[in-house]
PDB file of N, CA and C in Angstrom:
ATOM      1  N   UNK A   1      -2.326  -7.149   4.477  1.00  0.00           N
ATOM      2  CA  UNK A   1      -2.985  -6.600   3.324  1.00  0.00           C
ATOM      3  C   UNK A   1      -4.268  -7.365   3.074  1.00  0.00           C
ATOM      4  N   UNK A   2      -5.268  -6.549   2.669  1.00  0.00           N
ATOM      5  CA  UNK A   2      -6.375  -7.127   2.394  1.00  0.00           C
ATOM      6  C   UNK A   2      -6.952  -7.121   0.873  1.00  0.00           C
ATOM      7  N   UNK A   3      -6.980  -8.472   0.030  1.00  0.00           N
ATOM      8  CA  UNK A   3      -6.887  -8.315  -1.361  1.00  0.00           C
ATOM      9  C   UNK A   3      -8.518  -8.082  -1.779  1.00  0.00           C
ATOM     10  N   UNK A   4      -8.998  -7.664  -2.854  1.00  0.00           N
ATOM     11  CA  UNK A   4     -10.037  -7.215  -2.537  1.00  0.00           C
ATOM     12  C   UNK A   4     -10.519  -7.366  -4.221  1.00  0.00           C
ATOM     13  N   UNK A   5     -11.941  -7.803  -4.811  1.00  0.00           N
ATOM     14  CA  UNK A   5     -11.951  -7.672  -6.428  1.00  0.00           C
ATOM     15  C   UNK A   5     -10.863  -8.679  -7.385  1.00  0.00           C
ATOM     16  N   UNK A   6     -10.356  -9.414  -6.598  1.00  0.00           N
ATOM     17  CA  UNK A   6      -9.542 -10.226  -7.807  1.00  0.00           C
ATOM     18  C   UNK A   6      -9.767 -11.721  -7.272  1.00  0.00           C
ATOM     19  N   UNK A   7      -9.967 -12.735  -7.999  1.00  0.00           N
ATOM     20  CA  UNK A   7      -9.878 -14.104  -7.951  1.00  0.00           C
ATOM     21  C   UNK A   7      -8.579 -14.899  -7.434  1.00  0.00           C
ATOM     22  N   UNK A   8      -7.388 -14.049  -7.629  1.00  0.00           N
ATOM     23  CA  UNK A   8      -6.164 -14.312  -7.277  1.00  0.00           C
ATOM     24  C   UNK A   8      -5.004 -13.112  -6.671  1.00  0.00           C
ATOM     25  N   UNK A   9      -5.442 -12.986  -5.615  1.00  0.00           N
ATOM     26  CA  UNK A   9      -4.858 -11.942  -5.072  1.00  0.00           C
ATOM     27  C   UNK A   9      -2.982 -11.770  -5.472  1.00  0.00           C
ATOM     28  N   UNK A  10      -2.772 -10.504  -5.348  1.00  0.00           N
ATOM     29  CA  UNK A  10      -1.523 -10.531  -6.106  1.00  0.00           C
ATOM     30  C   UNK A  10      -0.445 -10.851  -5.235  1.00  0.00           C
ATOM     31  N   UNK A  11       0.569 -11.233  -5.628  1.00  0.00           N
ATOM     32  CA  UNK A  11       1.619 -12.114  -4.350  1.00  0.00           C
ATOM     33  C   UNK A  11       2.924 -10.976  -4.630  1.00  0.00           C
ATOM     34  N   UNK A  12       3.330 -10.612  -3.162  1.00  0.00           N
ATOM     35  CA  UNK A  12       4.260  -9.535  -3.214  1.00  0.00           C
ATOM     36  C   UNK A  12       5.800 -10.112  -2.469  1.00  0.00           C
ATOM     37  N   UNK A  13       6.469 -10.146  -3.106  1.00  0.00           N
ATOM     38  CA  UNK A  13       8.014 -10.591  -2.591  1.00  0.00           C
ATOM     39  C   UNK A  13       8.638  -9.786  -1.422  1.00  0.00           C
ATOM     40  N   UNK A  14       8.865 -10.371  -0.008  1.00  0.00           N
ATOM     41  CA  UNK A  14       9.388  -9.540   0.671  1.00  0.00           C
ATOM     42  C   UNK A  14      10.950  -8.595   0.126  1.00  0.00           C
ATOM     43  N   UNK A  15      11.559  -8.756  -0.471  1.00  0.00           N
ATOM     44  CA  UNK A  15      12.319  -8.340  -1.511  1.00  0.00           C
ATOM     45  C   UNK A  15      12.301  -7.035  -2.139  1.00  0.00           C
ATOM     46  N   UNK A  16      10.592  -7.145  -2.614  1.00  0.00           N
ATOM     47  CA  UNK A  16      10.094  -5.947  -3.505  1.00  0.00           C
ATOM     48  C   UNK A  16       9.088  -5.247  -2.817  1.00  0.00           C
ATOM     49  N   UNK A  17       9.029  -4.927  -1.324  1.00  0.00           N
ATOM     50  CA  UNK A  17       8.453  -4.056  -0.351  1.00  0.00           C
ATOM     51  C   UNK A  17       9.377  -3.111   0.290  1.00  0.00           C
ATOM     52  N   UNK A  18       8.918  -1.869  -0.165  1.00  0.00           N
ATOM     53  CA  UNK A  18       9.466  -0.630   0.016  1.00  0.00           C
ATOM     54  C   UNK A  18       8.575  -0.235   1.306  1.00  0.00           C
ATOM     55  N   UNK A  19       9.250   0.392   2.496  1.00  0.00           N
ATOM     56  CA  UNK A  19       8.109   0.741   3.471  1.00  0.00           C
ATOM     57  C   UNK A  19       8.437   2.662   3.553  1.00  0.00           C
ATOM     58  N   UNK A  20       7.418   2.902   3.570  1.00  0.00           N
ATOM     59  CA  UNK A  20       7.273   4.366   3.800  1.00  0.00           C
ATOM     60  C   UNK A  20       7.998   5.199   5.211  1.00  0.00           C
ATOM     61  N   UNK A  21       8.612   6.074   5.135  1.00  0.00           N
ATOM     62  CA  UNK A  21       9.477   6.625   6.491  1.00  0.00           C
ATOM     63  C   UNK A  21       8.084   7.876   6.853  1.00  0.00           C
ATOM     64  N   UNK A  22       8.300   7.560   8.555  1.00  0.00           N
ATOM     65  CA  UNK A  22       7.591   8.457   9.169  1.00  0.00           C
ATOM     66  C   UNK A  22       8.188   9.725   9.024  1.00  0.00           C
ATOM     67  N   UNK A  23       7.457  11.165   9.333  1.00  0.00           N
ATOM     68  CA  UNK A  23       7.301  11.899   8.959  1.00  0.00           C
ATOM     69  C   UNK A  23       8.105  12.524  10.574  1.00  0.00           C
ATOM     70  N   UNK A  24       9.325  13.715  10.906  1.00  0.00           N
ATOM     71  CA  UNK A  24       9.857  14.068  11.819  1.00  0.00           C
ATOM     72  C   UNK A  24       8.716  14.731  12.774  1.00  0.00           C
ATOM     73  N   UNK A  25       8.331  14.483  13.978  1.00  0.00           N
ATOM     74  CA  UNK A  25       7.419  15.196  14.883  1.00  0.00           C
ATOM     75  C   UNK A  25       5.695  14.711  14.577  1.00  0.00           C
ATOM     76  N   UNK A  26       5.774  13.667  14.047  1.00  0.00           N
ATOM     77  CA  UNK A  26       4.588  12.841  14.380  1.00  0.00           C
ATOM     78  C   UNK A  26       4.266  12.627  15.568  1.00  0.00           C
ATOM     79  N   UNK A  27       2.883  12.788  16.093  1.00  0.00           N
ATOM     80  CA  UNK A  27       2.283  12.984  17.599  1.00  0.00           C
ATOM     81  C   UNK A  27       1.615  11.801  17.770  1.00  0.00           C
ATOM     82  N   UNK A  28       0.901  11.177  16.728  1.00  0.00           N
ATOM     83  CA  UNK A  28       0.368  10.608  17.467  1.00  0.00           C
ATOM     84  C   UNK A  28      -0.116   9.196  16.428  1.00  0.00           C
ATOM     85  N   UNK A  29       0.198   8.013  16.484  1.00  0.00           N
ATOM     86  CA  UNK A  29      -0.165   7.034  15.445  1.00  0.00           C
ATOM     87  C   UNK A  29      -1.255   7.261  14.786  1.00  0.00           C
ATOM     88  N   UNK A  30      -1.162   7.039  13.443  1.00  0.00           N
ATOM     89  CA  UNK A  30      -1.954   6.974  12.204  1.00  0.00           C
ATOM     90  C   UNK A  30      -2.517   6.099  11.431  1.00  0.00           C
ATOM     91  N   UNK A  31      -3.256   5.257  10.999  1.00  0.00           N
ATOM     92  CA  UNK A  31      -3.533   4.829   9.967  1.00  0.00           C
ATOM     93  C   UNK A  31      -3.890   5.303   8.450  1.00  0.00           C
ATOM     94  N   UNK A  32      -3.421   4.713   7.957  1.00  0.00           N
ATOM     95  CA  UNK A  32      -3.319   5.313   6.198  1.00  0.00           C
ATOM     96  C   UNK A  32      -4.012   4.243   5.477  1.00  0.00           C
ATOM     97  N   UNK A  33      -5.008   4.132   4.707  1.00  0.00           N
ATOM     98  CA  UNK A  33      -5.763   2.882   3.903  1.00  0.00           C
ATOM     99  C   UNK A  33      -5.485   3.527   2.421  1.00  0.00           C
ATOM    100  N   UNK A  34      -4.629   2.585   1.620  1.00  0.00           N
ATOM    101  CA  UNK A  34      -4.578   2.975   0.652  1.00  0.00           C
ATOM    102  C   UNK A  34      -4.964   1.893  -0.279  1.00  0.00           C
ATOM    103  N   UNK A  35      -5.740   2.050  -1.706  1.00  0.00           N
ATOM    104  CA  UNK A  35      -6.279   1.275  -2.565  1.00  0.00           C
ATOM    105  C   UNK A  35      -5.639   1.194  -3.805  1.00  0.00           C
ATOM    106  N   UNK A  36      -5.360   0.063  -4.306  1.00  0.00           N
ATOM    107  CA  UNK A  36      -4.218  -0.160  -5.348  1.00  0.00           C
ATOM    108  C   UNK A  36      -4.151  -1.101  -7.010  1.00  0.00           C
ATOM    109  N   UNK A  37      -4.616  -0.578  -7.553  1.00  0.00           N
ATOM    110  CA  UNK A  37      -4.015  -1.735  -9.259  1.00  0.00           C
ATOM    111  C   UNK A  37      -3.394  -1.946  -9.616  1.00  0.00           C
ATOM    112  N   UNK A  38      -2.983  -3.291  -9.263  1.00  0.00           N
ATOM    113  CA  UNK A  38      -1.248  -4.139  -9.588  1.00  0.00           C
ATOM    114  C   UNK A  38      -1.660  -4.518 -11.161  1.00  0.00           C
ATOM    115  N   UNK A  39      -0.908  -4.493 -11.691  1.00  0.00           N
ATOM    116  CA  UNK A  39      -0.819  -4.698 -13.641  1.00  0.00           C
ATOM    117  C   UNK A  39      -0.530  -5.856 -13.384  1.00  0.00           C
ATOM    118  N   UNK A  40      -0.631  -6.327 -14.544  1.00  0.00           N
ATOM    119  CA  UNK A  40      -0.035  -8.069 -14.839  1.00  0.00           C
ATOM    120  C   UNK A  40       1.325  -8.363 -14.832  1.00  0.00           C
ATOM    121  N   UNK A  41       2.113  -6.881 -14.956  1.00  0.00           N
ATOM    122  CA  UNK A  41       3.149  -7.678 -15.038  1.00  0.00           C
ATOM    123  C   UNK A  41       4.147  -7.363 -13.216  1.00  0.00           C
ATOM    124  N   UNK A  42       3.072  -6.399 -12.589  1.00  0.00           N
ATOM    125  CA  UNK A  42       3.482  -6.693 -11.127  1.00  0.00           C
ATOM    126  C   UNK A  42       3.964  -4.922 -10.574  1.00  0.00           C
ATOM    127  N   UNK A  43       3.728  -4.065 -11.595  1.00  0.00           N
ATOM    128  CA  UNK A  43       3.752  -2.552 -11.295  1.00  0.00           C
ATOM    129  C   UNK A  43       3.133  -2.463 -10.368  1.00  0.00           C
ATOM    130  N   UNK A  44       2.576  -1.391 -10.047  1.00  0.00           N
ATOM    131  CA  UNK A  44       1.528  -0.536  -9.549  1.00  0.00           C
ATOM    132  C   UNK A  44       1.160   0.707 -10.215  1.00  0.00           C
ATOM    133  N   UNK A  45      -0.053   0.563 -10.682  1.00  0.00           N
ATOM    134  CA  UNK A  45      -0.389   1.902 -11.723  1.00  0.00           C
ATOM    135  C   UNK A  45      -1.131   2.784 -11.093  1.00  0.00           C
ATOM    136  N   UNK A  46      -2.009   2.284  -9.914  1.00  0.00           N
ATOM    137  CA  UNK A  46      -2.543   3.534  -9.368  1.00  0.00           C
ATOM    138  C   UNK A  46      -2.713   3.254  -8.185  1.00  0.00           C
ATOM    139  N   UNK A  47      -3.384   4.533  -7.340  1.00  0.00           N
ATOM    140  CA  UNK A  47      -3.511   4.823  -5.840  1.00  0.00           C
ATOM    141  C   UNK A  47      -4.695   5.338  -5.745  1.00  0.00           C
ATOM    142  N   UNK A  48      -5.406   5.127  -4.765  1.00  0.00           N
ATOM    143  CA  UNK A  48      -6.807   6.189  -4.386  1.00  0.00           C
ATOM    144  C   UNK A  48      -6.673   5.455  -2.719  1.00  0.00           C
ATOM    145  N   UNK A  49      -7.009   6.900  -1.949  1.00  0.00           N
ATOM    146  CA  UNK A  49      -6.933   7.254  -0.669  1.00  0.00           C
ATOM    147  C   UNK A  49      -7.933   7.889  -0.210  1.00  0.00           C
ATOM    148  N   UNK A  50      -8.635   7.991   0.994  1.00  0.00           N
ATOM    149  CA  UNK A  50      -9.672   8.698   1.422  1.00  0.00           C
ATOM    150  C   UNK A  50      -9.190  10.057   1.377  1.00  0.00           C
ATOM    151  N   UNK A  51     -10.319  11.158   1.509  1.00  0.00           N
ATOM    152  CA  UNK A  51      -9.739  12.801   1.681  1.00  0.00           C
ATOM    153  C   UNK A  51      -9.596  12.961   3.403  1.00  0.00           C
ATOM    154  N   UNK A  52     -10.045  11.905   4.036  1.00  0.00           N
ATOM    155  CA  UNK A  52      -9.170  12.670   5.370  1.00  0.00           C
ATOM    156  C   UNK A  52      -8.094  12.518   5.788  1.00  0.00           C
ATOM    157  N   UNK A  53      -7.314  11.685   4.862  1.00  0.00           N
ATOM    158  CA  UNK A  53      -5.966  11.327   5.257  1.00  0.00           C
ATOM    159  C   UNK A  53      -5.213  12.972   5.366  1.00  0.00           C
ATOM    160  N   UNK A  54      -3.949  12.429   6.553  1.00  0.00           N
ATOM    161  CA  UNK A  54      -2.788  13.529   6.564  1.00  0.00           C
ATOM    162  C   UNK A  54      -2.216  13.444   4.922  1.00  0.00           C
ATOM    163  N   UNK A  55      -1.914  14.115   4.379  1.00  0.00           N
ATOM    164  CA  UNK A  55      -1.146  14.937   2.755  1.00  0.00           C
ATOM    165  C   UNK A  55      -0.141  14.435   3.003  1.00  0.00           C
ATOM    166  N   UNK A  56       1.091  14.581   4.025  1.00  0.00           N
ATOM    167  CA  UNK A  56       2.273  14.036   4.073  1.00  0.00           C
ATOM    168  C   UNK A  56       2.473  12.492   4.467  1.00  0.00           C
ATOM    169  N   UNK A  57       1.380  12.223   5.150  1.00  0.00           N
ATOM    170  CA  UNK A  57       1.364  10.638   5.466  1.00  0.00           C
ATOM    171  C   UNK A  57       0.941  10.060   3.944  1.00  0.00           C
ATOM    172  N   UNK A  58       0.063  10.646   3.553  1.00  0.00           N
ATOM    173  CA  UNK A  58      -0.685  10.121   2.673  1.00  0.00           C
ATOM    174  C   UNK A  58       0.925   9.780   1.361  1.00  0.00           C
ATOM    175  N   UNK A  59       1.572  10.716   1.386  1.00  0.00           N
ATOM    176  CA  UNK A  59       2.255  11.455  -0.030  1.00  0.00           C
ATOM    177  C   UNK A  59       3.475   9.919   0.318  1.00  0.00           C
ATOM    178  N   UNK A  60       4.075  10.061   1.609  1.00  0.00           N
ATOM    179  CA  UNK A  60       5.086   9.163   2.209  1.00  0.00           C
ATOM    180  C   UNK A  60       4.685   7.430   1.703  1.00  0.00           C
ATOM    181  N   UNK A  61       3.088   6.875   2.052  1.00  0.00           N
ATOM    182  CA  UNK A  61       2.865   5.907   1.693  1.00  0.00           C
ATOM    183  C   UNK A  61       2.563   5.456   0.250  1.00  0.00           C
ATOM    184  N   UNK A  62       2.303   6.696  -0.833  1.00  0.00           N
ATOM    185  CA  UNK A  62       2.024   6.445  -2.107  1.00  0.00           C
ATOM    186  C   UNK A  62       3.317   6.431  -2.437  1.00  0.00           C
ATOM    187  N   UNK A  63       4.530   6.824  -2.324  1.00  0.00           N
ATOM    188  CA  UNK A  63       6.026   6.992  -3.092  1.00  0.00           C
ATOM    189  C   UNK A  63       6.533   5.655  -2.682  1.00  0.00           C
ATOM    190  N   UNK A  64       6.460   4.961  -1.260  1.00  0.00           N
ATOM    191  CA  UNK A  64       6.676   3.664  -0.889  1.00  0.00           C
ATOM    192  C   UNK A  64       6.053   2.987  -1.818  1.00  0.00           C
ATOM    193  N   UNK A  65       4.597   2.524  -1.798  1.00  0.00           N
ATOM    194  CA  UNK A  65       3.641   2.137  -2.870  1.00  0.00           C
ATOM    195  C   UNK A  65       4.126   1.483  -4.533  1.00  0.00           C
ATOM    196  N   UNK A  66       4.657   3.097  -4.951  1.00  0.00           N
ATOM    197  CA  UNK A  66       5.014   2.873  -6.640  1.00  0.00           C
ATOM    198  C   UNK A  66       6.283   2.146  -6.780  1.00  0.00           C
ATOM    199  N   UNK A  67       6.918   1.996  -5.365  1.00  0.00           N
ATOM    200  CA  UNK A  67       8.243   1.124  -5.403  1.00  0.00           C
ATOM    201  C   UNK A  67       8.109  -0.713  -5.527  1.00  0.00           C
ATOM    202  N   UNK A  68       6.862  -1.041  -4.975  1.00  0.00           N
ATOM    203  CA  UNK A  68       6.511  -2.392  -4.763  1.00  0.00           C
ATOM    204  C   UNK A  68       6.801  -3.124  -6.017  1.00  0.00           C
ATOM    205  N   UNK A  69       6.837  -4.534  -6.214  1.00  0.00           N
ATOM    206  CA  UNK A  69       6.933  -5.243  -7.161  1.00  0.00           C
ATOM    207  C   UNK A  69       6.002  -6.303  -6.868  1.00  0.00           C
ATOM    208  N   UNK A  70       5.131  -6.868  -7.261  1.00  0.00           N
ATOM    209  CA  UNK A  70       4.052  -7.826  -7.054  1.00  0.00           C
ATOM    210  C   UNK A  70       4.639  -9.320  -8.361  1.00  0.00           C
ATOM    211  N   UNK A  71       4.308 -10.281  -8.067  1.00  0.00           N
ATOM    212  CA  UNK A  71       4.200 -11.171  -8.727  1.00  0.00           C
ATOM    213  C   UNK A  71       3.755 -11.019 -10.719  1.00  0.00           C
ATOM    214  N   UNK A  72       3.943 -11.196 -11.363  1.00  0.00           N
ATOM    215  CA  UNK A  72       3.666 -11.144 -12.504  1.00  0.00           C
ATOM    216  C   UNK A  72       2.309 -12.375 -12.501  1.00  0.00           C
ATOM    217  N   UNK A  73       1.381 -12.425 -13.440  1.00  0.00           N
ATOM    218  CA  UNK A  73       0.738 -13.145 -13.638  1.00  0.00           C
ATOM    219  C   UNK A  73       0.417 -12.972 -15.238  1.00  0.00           C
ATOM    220  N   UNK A  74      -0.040 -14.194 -16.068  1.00  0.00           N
ATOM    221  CA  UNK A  74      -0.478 -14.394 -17.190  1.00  0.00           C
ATOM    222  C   UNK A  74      -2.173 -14.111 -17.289  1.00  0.00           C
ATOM    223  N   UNK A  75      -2.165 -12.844 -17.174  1.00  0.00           N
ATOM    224  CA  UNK A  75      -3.421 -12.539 -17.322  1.00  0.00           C
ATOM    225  C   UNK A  75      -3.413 -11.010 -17.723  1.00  0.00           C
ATOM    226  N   UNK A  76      -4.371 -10.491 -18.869  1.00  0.00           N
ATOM    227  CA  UNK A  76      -4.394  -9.207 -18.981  1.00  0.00           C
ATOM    228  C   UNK A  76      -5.279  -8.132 -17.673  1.00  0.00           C
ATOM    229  N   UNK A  77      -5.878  -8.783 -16.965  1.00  0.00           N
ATOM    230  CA  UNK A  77      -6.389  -8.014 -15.948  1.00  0.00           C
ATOM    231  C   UNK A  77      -5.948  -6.852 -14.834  1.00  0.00           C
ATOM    232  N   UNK A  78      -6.367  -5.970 -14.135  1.00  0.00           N
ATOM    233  CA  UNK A  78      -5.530  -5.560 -13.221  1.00  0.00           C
ATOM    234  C   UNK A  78      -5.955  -6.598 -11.586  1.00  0.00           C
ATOM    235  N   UNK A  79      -5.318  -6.141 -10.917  1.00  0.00           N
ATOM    236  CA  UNK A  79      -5.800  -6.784  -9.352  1.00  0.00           C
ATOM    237  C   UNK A  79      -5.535  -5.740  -8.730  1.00  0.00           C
ATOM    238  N   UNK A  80      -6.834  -5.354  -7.859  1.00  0.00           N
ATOM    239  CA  UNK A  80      -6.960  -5.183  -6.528  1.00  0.00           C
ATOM    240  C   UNK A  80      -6.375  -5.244  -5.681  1.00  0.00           C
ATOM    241  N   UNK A  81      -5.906  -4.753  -4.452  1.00  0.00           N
ATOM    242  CA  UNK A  81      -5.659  -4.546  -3.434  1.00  0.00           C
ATOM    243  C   UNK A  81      -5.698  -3.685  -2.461  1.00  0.00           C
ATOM    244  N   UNK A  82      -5.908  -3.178  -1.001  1.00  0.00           N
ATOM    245  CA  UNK A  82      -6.024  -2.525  -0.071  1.00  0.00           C
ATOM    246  C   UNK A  82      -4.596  -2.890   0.802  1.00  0.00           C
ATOM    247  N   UNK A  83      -4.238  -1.870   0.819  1.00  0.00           N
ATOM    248  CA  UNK A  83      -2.805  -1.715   2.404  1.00  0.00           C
ATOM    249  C   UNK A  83      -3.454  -0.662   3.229  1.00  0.00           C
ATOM    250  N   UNK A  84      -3.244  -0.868   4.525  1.00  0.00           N
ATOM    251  CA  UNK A  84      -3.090  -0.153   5.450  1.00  0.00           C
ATOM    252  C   UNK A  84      -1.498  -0.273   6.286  1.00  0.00           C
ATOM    253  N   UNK A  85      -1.494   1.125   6.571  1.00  0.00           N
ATOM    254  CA  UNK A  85       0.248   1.719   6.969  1.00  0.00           C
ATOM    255  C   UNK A  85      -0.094   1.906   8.021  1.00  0.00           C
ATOM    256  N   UNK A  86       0.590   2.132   9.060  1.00  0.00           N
ATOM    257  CA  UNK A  86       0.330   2.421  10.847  1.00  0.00           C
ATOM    258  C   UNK A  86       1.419   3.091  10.681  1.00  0.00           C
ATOM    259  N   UNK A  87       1.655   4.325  10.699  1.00  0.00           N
ATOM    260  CA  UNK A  87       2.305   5.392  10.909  1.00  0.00           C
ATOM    261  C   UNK A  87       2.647   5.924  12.460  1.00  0.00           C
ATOM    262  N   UNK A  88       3.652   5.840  13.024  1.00  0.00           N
ATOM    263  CA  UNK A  88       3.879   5.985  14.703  1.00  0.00           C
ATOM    264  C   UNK A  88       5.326   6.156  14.814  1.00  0.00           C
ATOM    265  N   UNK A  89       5.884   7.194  15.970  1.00  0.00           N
ATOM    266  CA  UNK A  89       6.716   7.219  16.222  1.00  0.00           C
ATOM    267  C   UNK A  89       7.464   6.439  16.185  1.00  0.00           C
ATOM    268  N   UNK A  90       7.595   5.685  16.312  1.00  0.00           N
ATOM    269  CA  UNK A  90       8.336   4.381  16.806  1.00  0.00           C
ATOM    270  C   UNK A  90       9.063   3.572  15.092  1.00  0.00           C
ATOM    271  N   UNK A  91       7.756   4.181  13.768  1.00  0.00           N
ATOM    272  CA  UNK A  91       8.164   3.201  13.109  1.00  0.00           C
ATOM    273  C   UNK A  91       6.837   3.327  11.925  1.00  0.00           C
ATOM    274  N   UNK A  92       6.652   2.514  10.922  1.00  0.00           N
ATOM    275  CA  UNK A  92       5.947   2.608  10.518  1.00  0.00           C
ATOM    276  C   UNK A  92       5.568   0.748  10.073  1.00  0.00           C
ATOM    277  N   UNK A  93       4.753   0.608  10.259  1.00  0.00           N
ATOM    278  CA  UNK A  93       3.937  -1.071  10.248  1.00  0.00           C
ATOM    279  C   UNK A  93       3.322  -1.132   8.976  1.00  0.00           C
ATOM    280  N   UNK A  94       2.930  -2.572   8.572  1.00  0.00           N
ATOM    281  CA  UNK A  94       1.990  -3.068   7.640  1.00  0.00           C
ATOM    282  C   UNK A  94       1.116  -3.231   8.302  1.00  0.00           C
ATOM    283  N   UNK A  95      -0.486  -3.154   8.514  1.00  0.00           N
ATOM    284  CA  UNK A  95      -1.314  -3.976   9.413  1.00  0.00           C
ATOM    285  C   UNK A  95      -2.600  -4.525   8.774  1.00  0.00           C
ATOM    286  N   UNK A  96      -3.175  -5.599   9.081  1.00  0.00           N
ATOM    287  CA  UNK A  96      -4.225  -5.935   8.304  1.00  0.00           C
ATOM    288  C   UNK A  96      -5.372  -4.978   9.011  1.00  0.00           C
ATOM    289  N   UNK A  97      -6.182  -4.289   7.646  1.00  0.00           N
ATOM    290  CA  UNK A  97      -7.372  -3.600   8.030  1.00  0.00           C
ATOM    291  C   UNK A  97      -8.693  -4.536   8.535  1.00  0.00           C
ATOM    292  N   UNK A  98      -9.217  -3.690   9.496  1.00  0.00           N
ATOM    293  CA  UNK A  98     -10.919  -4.316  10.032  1.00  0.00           C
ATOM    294  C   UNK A  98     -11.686  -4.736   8.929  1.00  0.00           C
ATOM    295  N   UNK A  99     -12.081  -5.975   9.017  1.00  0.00           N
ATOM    296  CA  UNK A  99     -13.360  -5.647   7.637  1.00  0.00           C
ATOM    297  C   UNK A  99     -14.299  -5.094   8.007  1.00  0.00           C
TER     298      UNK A  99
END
């Protein structure tokens, strides 16, 4: 994950990572970049995605997404973050994006 806009990137518990299930008759690996505002107290309140993403890839990694639990912090701010998903037969990955 690549944290992005915050001074203290938000810390996510392997615990509270939900991973998204591939989609039956996927052809061919995917990447999914999705952009994210963790609340203070460690939600996730929103999503924004490019428009060329696949709809069902896209839909699969935002429902994973709203499941996460991030660290709480003492701050009223939101934080930033970027995930990218690797969507593939085989499975679906976390991977750090190119800068």
């Amino acid at each position: 994950m690549v944290w992005a806009g915050s001074p203290s990137p938000p810390a996510v518990s392997n615990a509270q990572v939900v991973m998204p299930e591939a989609p039956r008759g996927l052809r061919r690996a995917t990447d999914i970049d999705l952009f994210i505002k963790v609340t203070a107290d460690g939600r996730v309140s929103s999503i924004a995605a490019g428009a060329n993403h696949n709809p069902a890839l896209r839909r699969a990694a935002e429902d994973a997404l709203l499941r996460w639990k991030f660290d709480a912090v003492d701050s009223d701010r939101y934080r930033d973050a970027r995930v990218r998903f690797r969507f593939a037969r085989s499975g679906v990955k976390l991977v750090m994006p190119k800068a």
